[in-house]
Protein backbone atom coordinates (compact mmCIF):
# COMPACT_ATOMS: atom_id res chain seq x y z
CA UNK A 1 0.00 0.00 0.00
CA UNK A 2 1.28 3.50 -0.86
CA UNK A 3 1.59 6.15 1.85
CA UNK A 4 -0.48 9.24 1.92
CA UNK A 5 2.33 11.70 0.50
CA UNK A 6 3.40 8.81 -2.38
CA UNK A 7 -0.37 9.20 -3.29
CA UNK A 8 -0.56 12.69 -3.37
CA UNK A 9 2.60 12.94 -5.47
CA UNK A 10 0.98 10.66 -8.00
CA UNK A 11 -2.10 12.24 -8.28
CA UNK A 12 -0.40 15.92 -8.77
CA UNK A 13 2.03 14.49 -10.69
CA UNK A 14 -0.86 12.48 -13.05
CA UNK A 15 1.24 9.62 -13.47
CA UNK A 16 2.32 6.51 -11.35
CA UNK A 17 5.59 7.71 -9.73
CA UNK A 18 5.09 5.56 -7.05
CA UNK A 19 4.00 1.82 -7.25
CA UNK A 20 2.77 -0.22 -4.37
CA UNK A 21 5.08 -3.49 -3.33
CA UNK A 22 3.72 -6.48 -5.03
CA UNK A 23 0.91 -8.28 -2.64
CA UNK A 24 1.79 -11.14 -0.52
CA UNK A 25 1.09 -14.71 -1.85
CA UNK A 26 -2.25 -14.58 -0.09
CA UNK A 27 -5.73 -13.97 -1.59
CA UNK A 28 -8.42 -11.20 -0.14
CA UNK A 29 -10.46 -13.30 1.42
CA UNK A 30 -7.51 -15.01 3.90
CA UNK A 31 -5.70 -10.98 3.66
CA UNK A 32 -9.68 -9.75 5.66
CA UNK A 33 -10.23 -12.89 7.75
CA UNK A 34 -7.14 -11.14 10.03
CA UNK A 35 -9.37 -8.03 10.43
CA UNK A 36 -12.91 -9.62 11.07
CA UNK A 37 -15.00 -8.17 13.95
CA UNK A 38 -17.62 -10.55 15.41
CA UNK A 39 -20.33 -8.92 13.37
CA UNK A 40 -19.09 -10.39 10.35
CA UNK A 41 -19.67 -13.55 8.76
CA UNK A 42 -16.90 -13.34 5.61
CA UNK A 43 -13.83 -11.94 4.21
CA UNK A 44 -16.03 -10.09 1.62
CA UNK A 45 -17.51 -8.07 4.42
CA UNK A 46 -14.33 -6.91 5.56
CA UNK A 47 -13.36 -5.67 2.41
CA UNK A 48 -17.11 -3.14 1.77
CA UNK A 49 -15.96 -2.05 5.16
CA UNK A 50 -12.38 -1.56 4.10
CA UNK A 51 -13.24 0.35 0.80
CA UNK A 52 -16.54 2.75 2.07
CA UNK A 53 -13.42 3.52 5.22
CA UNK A 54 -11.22 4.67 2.08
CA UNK A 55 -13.33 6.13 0.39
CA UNK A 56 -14.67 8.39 3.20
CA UNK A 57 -10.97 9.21 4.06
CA UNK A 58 -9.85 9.87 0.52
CA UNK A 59 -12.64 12.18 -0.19
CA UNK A 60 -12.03 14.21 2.83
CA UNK A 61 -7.96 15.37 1.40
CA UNK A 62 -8.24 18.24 -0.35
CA UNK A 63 -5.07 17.43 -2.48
CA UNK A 64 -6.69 14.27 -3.71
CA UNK A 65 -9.92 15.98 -4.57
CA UNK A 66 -8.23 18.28 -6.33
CA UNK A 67 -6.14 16.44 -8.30
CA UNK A 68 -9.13 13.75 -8.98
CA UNK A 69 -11.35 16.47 -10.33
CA UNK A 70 -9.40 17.00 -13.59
CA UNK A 71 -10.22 13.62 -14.71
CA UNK A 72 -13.91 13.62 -13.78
């Protein structure tokens, strides 16, 4: 996963600069089972959760919104 400044520099750059480290040899499903609460029943929960959470956070950066606007 990038860090918040690597994915600010990408986005006001408008290219990749930056690339994630390849994924470990696991799929999504065993990656959420780590972060279940009791309230849910599978991996696939864990990952809405994970995304609306992003989401949320990445629309409330103004350098992010900013730099996503000249593509919408």
């Amino acid at each position: 996963m990038l860090g918040p400044l690597h994915l600010v520099e990408n986005i006001q750059e408008d290219k990749q600069q930056h690339k994630p480290p390849q994924p470990l040899n696991i799929g999504p499903n065993e990656m959420a089972k780590e972060y279940m609460r009791s309230d849910q029943r599978e991996g696939i929960d864990v990952i809405k959760d994970m995304c609306v959470y992003t989401a949320i956070e990445l629309a409330a950066q103004p350098d992010i919104r900013r730099g996503l606007k000249k593509h919408i």
